[in-house]
Protein backbone atom coordinates (compact mmCIF):
# COMPACT_ATOMS: atom_id res chain seq x y z
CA UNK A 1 -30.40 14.36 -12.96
CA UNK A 2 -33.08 13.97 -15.41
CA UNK A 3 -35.76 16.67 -16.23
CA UNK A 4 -39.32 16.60 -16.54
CA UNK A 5 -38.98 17.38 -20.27
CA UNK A 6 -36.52 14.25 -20.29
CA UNK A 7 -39.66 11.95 -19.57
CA UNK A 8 -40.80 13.47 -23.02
CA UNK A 9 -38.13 12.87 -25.03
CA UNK A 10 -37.54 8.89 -26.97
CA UNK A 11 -33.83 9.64 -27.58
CA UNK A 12 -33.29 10.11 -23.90
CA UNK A 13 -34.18 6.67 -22.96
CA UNK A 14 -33.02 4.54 -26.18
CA UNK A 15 -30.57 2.55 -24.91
CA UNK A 16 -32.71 1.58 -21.85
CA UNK A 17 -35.24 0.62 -23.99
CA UNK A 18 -33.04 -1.32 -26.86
CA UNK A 19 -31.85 -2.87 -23.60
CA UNK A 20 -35.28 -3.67 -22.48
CA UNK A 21 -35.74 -5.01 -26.29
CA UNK A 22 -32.49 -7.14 -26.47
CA UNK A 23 -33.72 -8.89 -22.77
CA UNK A 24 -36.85 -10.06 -24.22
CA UNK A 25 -36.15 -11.14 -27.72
CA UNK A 26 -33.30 -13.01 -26.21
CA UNK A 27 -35.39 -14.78 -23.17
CA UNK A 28 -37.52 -15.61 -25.82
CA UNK A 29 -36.14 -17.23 -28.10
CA UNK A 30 -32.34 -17.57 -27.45
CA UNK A 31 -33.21 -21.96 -26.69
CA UNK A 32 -35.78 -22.15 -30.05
CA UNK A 33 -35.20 -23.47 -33.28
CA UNK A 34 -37.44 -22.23 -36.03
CA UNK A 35 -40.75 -23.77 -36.19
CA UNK A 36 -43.41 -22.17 -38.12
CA UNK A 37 -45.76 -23.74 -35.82
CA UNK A 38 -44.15 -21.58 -32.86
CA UNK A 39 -43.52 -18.15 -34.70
CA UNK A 40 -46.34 -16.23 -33.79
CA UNK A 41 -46.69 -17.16 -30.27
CA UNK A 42 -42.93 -16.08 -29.85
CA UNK A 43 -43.75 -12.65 -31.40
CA UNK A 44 -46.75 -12.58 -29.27
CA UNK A 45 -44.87 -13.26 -26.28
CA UNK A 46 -41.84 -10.72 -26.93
CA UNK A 47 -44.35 -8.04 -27.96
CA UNK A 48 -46.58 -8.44 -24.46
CA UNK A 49 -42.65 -8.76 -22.28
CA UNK A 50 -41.74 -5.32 -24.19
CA UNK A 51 -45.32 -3.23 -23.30
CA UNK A 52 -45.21 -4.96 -19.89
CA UNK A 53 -41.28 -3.77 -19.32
CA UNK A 54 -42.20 -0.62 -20.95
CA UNK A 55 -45.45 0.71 -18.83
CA UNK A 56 -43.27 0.21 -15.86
CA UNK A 57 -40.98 2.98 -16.76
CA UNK A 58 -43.51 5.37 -16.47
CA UNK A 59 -42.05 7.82 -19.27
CA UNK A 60 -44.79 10.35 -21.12
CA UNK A 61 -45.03 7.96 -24.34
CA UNK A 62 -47.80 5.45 -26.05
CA UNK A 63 -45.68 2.73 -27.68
CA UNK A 64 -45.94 0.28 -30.69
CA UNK A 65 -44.24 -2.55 -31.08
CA UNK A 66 -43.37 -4.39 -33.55
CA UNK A 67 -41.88 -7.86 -33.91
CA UNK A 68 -40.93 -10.39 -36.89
CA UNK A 69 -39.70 -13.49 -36.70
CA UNK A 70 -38.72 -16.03 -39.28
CA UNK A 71 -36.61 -18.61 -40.49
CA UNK A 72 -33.02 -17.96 -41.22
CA UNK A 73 -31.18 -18.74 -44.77
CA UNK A 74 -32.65 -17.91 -48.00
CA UNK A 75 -36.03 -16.21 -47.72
CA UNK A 76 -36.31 -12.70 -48.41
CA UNK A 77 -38.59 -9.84 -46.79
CA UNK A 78 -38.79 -6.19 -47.50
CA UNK A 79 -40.50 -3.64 -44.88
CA UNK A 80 -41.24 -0.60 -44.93
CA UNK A 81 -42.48 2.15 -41.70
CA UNK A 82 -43.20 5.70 -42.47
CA UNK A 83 -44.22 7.65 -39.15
CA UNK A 84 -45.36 11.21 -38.93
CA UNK A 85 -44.19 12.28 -35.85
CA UNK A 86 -42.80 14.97 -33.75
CA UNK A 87 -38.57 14.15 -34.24
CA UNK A 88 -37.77 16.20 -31.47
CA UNK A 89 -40.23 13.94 -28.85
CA UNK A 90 -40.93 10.96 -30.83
CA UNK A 91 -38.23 7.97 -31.62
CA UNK A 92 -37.95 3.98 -32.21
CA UNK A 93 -35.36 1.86 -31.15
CA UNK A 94 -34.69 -1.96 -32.81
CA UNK A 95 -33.15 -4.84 -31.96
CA UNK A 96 -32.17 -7.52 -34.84
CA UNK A 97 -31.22 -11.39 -33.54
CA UNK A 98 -29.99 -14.20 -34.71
CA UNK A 99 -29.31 -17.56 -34.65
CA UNK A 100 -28.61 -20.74 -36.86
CA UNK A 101 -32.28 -21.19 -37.32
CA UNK A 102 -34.06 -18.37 -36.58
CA UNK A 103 -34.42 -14.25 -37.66
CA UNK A 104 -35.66 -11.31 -35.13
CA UNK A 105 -35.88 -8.00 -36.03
CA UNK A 106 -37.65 -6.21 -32.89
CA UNK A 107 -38.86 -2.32 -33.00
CA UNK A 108 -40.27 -0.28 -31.00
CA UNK A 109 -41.78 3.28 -31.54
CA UNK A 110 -42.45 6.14 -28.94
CA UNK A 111 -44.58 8.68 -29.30
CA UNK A 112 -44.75 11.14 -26.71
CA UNK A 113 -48.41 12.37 -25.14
């Protein structure tokens, strides 16, 4: 049995929410082949399924979420996050998919309020 501190806590719920992550990036675009044309409404899309999917867990967190898509094969991309946050509370959780044509790399951060 969880604990009211539990509803505070990212780590506790990380799989639930990579699993939340994986359903969406996958619904989304599991059927697409990359068109540039198409990227940002799929981002769009996954990021709004995620917050929706999210809210209704009710846990003690405000979330951002984060979403790239692009073409697979040779293009390169370099990211970088820095968060200042609570490591005990506060957490992210990412999803990366693939497919013949087409590069996801899906994150999600928790902070807890």
């Amino acid at each position: 049995m969880s604990s009211p501190n539990d509803l505070k806590i990212f780590q506790t719920h990380s799989e639930t929410i990579k699993g939340i992550i994986k359903e969406c990036v996958e619904s989304t675009l599991q059927n697409e082949v990359y068109n540039h044309l198409k990227a940002s409404r799929w981002t769009c899309i996954i990021v709004e399924k995620i917050l929706e999917k999210l809210s209704k867990l009710n846990l003690s967190f405000k979330y951002v979420v984060n979403c790239i898509v692009m073409e697979s094969g040779c293009t390169g991309m370099h990211s970088t996050t820095s968060c200042y946050w609570d490591p005990q509370t506060d957490g992210s959780a990412t999803y990366e998919w693939s497919s013949k044509t087409l590069y996801s790399y899906t994150t999600v951060y928790g902070i807890a309020i």
